[in-house]
PDB file of N, CA and C in Angstrom:
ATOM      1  N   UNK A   1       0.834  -1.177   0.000  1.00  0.00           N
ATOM      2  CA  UNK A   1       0.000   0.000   0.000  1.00  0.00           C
ATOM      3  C   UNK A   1       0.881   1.244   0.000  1.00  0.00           C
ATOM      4  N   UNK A   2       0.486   1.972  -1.143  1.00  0.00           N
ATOM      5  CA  UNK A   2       1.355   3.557  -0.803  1.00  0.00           C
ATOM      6  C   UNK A   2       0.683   4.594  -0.757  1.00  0.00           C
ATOM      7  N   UNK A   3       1.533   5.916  -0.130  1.00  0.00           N
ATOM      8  CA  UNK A   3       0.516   7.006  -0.131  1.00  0.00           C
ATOM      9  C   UNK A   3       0.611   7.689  -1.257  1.00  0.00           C
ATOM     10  N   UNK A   4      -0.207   8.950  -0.853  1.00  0.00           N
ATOM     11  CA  UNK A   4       0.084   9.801  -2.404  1.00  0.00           C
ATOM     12  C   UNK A   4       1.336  10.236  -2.358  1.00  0.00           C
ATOM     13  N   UNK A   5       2.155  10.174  -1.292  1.00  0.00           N
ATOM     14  CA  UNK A   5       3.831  10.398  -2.053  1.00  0.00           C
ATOM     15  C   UNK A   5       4.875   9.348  -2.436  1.00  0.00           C
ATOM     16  N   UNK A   6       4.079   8.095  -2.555  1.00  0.00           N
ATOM     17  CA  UNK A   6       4.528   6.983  -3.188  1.00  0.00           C
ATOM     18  C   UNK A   6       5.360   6.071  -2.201  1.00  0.00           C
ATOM     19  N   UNK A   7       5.334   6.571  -0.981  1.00  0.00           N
ATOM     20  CA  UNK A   7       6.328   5.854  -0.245  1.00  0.00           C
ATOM     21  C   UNK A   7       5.619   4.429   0.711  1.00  0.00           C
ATOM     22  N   UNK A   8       5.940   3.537   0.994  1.00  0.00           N
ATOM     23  CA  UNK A   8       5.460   2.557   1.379  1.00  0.00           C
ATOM     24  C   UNK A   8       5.091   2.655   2.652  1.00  0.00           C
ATOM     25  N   UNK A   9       4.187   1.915   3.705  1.00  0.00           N
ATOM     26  CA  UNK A   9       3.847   1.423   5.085  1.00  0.00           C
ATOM     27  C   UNK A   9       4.841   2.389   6.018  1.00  0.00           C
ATOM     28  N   UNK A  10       5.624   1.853   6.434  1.00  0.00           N
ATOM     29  CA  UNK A  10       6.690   2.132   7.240  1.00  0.00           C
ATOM     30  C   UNK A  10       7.580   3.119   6.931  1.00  0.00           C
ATOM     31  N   UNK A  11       7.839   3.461   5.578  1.00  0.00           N
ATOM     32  CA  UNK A  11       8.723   4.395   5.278  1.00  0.00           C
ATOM     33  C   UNK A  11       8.428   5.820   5.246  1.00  0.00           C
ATOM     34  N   UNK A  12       6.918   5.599   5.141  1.00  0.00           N
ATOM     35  CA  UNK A  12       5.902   7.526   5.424  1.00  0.00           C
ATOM     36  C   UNK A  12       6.714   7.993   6.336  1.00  0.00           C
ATOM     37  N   UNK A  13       7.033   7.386   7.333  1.00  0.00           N
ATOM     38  CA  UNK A  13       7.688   8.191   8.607  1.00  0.00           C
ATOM     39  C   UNK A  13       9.470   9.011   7.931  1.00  0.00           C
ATOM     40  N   UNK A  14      10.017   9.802   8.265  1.00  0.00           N
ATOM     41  CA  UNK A  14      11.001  10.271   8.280  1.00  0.00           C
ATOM     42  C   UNK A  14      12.398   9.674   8.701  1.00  0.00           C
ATOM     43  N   UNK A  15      13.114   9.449   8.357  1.00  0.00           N
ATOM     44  CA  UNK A  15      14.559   8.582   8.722  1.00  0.00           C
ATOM     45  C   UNK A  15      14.191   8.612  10.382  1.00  0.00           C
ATOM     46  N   UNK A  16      15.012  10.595  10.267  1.00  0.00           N
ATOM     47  CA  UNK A  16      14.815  10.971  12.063  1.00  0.00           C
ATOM     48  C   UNK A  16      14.034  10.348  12.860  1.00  0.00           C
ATOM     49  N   UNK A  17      12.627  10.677  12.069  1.00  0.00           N
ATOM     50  CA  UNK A  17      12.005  10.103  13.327  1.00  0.00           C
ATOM     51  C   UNK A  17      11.753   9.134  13.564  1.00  0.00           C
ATOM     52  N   UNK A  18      11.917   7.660  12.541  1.00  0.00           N
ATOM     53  CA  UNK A  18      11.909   6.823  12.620  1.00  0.00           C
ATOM     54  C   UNK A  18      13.256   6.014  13.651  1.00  0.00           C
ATOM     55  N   UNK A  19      14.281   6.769  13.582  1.00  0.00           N
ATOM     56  CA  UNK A  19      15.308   6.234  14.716  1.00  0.00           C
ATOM     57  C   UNK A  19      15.013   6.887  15.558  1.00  0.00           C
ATOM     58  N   UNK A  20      14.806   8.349  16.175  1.00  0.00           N
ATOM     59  CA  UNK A  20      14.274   8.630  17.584  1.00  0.00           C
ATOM     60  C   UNK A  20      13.534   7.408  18.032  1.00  0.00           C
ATOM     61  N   UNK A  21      12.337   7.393  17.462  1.00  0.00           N
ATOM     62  CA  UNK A  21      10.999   6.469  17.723  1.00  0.00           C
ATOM     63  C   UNK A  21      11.522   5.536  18.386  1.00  0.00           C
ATOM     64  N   UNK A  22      12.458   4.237  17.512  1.00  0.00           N
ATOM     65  CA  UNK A  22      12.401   3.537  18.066  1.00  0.00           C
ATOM     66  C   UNK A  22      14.055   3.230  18.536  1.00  0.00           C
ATOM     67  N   UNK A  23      14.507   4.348  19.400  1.00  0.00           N
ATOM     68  CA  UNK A  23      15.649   4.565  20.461  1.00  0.00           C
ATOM     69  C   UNK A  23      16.984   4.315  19.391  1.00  0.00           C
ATOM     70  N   UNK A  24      17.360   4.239  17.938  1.00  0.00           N
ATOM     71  CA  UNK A  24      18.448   4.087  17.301  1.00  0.00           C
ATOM     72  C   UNK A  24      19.412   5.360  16.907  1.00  0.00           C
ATOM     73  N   UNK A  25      18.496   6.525  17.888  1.00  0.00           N
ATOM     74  CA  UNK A  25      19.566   7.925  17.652  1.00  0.00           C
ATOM     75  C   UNK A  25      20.567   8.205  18.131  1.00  0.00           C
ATOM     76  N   UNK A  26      20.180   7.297  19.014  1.00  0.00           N
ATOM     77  CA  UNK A  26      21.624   7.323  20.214  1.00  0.00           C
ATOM     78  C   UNK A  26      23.038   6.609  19.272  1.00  0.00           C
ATOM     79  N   UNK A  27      22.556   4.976  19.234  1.00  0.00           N
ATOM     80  CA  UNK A  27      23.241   4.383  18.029  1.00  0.00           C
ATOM     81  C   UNK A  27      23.824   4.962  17.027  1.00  0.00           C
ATOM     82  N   UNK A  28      22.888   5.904  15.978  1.00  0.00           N
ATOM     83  CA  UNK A  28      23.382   6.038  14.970  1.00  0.00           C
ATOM     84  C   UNK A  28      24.224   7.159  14.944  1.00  0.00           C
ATOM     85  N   UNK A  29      24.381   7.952  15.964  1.00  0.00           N
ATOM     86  CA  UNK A  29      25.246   8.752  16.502  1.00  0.00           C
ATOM     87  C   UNK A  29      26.632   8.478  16.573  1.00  0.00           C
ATOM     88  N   UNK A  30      26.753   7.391  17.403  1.00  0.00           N
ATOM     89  CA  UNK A  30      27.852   6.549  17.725  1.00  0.00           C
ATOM     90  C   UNK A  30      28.545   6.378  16.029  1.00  0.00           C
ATOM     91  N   UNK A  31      27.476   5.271  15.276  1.00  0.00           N
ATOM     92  CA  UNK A  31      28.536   5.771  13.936  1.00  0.00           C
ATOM     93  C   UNK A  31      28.685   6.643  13.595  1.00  0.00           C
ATOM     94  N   UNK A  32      27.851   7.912  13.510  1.00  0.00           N
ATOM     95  CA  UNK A  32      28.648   8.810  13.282  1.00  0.00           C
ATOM     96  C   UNK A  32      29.485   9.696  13.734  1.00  0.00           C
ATOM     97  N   UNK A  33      29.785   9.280  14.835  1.00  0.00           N
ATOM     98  CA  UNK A  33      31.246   9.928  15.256  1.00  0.00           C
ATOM     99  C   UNK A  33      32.020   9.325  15.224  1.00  0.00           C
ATOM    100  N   UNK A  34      31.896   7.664  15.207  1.00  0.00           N
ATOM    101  CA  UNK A  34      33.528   7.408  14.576  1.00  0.00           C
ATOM    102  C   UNK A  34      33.566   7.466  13.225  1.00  0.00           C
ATOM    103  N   UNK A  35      32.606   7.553  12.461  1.00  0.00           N
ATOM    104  CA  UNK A  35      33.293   7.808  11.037  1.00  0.00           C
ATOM    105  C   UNK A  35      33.849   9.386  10.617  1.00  0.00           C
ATOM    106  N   UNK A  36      33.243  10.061  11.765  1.00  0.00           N
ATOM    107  CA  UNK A  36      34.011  11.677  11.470  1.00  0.00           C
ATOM    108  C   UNK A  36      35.008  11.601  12.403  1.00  0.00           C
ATOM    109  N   UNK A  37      35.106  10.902  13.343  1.00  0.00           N
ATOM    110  CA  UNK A  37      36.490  10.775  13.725  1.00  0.00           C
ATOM    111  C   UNK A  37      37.517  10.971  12.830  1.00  0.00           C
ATOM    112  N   UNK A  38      37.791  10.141  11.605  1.00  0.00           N
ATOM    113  CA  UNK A  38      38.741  10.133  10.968  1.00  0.00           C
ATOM    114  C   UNK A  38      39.151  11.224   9.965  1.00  0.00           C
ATOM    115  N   UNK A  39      38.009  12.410  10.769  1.00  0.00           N
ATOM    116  CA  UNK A  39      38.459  13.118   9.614  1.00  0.00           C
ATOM    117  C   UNK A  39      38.130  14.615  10.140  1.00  0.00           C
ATOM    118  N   UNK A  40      39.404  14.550  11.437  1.00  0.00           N
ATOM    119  CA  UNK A  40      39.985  15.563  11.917  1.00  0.00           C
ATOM    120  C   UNK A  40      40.189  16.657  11.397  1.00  0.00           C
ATOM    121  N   UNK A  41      39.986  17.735  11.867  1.00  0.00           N
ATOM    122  CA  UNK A  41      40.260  19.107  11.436  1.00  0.00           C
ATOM    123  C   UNK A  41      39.095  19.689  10.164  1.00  0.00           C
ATOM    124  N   UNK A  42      37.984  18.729   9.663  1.00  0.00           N
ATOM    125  CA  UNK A  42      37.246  18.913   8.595  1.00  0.00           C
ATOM    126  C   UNK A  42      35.922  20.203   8.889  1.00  0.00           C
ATOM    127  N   UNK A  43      35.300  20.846   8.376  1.00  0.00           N
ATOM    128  CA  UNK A  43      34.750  21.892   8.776  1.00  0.00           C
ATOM    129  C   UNK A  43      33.220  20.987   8.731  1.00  0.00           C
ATOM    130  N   UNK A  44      32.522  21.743   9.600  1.00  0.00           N
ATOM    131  CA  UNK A  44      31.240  21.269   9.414  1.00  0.00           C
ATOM    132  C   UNK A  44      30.535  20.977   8.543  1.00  0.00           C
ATOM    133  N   UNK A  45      30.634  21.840   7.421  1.00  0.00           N
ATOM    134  CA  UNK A  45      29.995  21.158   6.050  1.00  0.00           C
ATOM    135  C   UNK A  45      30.429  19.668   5.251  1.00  0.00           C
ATOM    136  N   UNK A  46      32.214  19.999   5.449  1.00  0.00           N
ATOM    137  CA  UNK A  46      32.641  18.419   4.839  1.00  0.00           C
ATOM    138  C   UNK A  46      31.866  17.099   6.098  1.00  0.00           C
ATOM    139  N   UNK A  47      32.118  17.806   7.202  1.00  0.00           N
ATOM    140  CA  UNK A  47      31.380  16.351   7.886  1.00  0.00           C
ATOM    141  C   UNK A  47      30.077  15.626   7.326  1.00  0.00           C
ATOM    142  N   UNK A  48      29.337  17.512   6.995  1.00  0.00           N
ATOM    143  CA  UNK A  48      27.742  17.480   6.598  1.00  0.00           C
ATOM    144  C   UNK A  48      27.530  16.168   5.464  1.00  0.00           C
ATOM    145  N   UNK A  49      28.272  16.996   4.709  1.00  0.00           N
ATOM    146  CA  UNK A  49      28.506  16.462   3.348  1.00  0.00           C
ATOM    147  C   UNK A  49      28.984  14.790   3.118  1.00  0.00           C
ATOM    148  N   UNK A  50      30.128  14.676   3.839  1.00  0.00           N
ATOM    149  CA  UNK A  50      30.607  13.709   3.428  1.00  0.00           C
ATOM    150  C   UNK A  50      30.601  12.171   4.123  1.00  0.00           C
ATOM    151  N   UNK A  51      30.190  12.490   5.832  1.00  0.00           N
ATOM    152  CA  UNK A  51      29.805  11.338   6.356  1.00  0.00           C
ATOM    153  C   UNK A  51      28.385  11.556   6.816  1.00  0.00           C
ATOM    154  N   UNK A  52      27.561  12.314   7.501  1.00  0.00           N
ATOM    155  CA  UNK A  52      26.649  12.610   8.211  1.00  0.00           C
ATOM    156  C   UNK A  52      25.359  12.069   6.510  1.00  0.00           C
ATOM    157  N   UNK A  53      25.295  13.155   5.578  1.00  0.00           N
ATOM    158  CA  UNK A  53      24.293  12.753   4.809  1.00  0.00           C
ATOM    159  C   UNK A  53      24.443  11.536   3.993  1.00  0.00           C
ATOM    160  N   UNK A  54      25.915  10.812   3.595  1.00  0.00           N
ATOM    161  CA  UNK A  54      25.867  10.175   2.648  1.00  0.00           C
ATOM    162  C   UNK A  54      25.867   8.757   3.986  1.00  0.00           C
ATOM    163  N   UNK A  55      25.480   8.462   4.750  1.00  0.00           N
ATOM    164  CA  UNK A  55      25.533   7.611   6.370  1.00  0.00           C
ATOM    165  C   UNK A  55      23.703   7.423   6.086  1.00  0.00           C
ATOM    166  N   UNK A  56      23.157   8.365   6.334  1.00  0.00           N
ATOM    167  CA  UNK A  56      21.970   8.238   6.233  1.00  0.00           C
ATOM    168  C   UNK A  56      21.031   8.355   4.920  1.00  0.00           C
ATOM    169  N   UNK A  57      21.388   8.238   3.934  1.00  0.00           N
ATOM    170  CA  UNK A  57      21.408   7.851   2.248  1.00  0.00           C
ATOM    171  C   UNK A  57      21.200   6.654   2.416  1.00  0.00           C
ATOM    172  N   UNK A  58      22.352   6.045   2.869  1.00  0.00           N
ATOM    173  CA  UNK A  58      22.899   4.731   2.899  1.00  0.00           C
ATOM    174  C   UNK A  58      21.624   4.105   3.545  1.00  0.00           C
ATOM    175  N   UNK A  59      21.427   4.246   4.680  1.00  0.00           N
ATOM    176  CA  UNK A  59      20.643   3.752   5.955  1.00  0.00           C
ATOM    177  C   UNK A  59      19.008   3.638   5.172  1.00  0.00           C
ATOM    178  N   UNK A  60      18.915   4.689   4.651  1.00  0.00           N
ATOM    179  CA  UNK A  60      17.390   4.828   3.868  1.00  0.00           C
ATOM    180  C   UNK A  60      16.911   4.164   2.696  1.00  0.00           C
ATOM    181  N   UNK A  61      18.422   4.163   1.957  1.00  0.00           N
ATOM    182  CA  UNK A  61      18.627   2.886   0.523  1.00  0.00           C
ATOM    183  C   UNK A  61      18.258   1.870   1.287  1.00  0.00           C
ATOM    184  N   UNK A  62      18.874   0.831   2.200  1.00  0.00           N
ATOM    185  CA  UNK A  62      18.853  -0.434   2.676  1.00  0.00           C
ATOM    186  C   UNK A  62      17.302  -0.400   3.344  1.00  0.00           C
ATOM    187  N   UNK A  63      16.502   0.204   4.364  1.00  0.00           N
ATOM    188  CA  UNK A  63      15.433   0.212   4.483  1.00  0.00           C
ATOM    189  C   UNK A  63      14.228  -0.137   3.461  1.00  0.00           C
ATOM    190  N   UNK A  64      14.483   1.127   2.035  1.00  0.00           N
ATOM    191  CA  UNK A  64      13.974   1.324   1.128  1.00  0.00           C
ATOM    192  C   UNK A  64      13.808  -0.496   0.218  1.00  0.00           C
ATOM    193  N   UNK A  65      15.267  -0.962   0.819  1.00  0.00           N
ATOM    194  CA  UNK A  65      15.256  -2.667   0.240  1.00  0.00           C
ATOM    195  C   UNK A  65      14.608  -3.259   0.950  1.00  0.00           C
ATOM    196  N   UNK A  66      15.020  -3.470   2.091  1.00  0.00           N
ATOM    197  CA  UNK A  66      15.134  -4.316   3.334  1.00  0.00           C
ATOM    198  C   UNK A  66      13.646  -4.629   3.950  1.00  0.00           C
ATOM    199  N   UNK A  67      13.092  -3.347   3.868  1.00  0.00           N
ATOM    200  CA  UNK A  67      11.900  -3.558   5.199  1.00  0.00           C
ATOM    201  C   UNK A  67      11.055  -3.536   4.434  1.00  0.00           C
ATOM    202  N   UNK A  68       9.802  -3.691   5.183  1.00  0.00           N
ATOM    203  CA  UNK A  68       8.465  -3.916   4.446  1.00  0.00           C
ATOM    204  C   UNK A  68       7.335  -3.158   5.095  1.00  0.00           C
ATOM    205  N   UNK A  69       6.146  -3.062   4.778  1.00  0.00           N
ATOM    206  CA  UNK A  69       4.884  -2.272   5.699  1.00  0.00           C
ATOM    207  C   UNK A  69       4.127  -3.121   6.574  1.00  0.00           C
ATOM    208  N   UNK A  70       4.500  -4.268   6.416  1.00  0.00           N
ATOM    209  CA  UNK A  70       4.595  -5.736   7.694  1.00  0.00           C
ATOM    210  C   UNK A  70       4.946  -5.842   8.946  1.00  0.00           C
ATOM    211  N   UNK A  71       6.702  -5.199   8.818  1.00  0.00           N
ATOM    212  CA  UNK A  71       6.955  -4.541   9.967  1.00  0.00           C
ATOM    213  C   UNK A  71       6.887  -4.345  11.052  1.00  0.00           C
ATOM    214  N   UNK A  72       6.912  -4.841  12.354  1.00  0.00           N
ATOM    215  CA  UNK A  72       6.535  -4.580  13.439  1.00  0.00           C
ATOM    216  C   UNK A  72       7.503  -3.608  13.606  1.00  0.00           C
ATOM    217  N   UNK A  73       7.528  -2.516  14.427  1.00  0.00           N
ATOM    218  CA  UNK A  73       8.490  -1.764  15.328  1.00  0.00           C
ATOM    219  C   UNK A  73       9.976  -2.169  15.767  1.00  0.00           C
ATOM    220  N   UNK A  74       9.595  -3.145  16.420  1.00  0.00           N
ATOM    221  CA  UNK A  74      10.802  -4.225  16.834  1.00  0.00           C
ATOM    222  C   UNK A  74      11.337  -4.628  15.904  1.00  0.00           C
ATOM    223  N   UNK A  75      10.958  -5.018  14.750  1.00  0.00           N
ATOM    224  CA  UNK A  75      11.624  -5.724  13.622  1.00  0.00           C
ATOM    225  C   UNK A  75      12.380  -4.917  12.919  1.00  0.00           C
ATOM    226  N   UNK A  76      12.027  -3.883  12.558  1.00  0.00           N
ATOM    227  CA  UNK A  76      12.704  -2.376  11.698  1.00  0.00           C
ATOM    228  C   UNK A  76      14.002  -2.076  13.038  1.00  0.00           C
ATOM    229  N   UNK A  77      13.790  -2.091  14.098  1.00  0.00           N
ATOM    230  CA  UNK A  77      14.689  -1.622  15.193  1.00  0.00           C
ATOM    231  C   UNK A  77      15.742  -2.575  15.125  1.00  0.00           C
ATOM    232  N   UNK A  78      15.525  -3.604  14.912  1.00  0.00           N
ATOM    233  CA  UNK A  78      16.469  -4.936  14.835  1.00  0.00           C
ATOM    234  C   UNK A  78      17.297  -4.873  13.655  1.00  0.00           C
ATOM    235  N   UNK A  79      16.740  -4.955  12.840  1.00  0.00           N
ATOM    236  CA  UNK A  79      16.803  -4.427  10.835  1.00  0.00           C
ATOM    237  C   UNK A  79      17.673  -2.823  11.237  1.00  0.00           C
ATOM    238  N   UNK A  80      17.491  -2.135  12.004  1.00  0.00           N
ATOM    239  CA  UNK A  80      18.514  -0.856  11.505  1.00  0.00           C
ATOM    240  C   UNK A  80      19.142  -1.281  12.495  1.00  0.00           C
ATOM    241  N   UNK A  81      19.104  -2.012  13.694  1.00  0.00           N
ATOM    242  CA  UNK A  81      20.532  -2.066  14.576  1.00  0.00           C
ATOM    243  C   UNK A  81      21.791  -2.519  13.850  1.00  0.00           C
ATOM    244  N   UNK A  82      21.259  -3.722  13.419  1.00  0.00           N
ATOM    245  CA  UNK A  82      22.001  -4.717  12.582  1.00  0.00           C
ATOM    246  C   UNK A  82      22.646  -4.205  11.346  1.00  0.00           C
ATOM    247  N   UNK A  83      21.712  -3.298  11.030  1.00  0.00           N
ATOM    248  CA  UNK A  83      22.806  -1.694  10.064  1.00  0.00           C
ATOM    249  C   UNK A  83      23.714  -1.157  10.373  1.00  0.00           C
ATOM    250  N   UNK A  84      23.341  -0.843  11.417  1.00  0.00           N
ATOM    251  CA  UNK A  84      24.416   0.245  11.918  1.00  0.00           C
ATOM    252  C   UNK A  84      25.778  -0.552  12.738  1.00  0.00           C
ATOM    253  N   UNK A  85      25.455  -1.685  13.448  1.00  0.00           N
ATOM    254  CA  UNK A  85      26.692  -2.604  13.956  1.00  0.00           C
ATOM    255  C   UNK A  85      27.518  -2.881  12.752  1.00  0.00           C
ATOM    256  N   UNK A  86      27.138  -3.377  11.503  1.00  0.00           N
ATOM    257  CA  UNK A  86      27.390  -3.890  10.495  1.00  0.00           C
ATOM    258  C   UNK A  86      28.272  -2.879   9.875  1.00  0.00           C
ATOM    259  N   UNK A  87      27.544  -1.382   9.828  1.00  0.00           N
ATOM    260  CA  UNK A  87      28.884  -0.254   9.339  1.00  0.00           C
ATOM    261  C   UNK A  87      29.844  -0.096  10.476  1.00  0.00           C
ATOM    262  N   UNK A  88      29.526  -0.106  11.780  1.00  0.00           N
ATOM    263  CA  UNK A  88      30.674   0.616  12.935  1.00  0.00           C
ATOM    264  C   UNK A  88      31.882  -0.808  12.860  1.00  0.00           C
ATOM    265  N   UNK A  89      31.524  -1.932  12.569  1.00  0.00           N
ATOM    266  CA  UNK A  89      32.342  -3.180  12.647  1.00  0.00           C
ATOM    267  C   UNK A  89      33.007  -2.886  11.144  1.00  0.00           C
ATOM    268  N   UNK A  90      32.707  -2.484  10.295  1.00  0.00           N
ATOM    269  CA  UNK A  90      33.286  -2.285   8.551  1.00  0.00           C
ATOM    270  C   UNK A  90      34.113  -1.118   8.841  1.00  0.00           C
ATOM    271  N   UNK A  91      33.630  -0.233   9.448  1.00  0.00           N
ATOM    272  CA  UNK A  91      34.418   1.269  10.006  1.00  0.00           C
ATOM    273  C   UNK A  91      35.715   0.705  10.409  1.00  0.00           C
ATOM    274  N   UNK A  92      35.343   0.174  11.408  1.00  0.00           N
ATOM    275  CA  UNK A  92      36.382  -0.651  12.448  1.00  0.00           C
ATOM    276  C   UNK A  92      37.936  -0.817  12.007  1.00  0.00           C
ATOM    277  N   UNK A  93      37.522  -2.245  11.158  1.00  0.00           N
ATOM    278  CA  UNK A  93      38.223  -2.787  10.494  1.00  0.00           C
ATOM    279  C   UNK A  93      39.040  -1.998   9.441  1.00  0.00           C
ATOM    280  N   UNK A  94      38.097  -1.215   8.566  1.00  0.00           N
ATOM    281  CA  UNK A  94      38.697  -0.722   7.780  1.00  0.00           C
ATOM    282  C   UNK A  94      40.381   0.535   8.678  1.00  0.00           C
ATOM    283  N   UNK A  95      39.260   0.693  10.014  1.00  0.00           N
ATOM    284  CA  UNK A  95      40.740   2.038  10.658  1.00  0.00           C
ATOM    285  C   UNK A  95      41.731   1.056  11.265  1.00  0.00           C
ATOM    286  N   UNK A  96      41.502  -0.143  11.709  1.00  0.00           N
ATOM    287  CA  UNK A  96      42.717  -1.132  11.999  1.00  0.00           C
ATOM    288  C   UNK A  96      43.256  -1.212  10.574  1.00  0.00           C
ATOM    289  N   UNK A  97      42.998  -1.571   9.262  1.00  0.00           N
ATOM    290  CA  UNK A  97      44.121  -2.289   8.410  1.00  0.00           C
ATOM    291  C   UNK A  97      44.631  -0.953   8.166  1.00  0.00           C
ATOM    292  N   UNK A  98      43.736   0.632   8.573  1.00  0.00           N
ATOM    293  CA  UNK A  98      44.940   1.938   7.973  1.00  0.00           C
ATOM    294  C   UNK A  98      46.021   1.801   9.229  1.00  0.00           C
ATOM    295  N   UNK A  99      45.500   1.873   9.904  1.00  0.00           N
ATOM    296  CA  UNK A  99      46.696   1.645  11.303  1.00  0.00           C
ATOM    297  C   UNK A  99      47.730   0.718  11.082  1.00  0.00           C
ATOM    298  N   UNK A 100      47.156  -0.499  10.387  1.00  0.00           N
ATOM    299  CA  UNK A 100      48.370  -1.478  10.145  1.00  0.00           C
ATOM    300  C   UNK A 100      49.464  -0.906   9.095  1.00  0.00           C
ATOM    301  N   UNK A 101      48.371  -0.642   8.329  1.00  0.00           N
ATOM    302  CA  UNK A 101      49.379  -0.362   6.705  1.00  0.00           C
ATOM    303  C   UNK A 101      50.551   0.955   7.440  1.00  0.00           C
ATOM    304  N   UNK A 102      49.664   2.199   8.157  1.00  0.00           N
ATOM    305  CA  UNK A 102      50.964   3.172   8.959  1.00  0.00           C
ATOM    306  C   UNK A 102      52.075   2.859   9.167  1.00  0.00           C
ATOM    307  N   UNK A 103      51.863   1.312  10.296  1.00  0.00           N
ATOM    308  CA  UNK A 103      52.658   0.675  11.313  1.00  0.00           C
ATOM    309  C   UNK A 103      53.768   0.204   9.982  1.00  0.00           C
ATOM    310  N   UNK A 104      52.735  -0.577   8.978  1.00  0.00           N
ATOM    311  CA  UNK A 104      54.045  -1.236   8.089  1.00  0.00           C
ATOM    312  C   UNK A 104      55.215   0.271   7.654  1.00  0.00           C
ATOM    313  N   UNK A 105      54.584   0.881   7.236  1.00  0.00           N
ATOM    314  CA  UNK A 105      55.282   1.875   6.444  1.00  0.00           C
ATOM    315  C   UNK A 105      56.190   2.497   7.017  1.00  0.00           C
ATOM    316  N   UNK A 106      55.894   2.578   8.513  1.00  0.00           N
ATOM    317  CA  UNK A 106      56.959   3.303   9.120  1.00  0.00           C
ATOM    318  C   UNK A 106      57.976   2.130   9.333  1.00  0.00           C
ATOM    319  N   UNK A 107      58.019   0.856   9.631  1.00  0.00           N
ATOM    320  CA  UNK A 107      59.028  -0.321   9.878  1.00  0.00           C
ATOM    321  C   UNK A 107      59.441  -0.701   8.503  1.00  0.00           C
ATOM    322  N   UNK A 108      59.070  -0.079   7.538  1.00  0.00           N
ATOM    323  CA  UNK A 108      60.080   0.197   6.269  1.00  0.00           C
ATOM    324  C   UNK A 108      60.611   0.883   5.810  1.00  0.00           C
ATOM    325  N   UNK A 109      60.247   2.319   6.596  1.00  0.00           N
ATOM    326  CA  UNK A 109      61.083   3.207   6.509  1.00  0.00           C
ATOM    327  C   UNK A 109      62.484   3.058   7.428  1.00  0.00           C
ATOM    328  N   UNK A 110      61.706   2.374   8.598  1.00  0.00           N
ATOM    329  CA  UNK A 110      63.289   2.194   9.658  1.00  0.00           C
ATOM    330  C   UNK A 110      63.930   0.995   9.041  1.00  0.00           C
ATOM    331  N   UNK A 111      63.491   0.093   8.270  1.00  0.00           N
ATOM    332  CA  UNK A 111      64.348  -0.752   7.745  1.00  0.00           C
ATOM    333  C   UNK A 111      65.233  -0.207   7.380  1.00  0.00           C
ATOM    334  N   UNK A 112      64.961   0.641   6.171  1.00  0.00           N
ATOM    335  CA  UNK A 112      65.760   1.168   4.863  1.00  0.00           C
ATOM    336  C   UNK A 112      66.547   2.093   5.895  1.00  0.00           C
ATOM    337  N   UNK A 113      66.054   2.960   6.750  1.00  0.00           N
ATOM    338  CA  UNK A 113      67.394   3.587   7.157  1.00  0.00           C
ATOM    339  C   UNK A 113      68.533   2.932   7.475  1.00  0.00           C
ATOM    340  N   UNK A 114      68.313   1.686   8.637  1.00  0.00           N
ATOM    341  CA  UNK A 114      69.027   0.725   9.111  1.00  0.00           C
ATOM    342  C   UNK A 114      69.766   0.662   8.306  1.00  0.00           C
ATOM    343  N   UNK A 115      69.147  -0.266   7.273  1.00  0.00           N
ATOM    344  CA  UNK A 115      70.103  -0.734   5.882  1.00  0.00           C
ATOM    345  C   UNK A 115      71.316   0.505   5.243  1.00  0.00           C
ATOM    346  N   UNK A 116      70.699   1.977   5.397  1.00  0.00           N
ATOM    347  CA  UNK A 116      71.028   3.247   4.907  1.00  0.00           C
ATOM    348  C   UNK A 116      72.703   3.304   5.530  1.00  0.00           C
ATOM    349  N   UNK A 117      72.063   2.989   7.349  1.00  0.00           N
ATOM    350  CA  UNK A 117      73.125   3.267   7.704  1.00  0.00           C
ATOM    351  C   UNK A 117      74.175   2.620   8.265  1.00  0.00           C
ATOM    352  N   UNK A 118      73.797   1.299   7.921  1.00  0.00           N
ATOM    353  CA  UNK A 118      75.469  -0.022   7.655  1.00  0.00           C
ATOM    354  C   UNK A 118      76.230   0.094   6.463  1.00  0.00           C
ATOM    355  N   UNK A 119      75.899   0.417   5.317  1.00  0.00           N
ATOM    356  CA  UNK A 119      76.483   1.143   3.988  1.00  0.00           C
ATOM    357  C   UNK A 119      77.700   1.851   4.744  1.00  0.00           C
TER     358      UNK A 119
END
């Protein structure tokens, strides 16, 4: 069933208020501060811009797949938790292997000096 603005059951409601509602603002917060974590010194608009709206794009695409007008409350709450764990664990990972790759780069730079300076 849709309304006259074409949007389905569950999705009439607004992102916002659909995570206020059912307590995922707190959550989705959380990702988004570690994904602007990484991106220190950026002005409010690049945050705007570059993690904050394209975070909740994301979140509204997968809904837009995912859920249905079937839906219970609980089920959509479960369905976006499982979103948002799913990016903060991908976040995660992805800032451990930059941390690793750092770690390598600098123990090849001290290699090569080493090496630099037995020559």
């Amino acid at each position: 069933m849709q309304d006259e603005d074409g949007k389905k059951g569950i999705l009439k409601r607004r992102l916002e208020d659909i995570l206020f509602e059912l307590g995922e603002d707190r959550h989705m917060n959380e990702l988004l501060l570690l994904r602007s974590s990484k991106k220190k010194g950026a002005s409010a608009d690049d945050l705007m811009n570059n993690v904050i709206h394209p975070t909740l794009e994301d979140l509204e695409f997968y809904l837009h797949y995912y859920a249905d007008s079937n839906m219970t409350d609980n089920e959509l709450k479960k369905l976006i938790s499982s979103w948002i764990e799913a990016q903060k664990n991908k976040s995660f990972d992805k800032s451990d292997k930059d941390d690793k790759s750092d770690k390598d780069d600098k123990c090849d730079k001290d290699n090569n000096n080493n090496k630099n300076d037995k020559k």
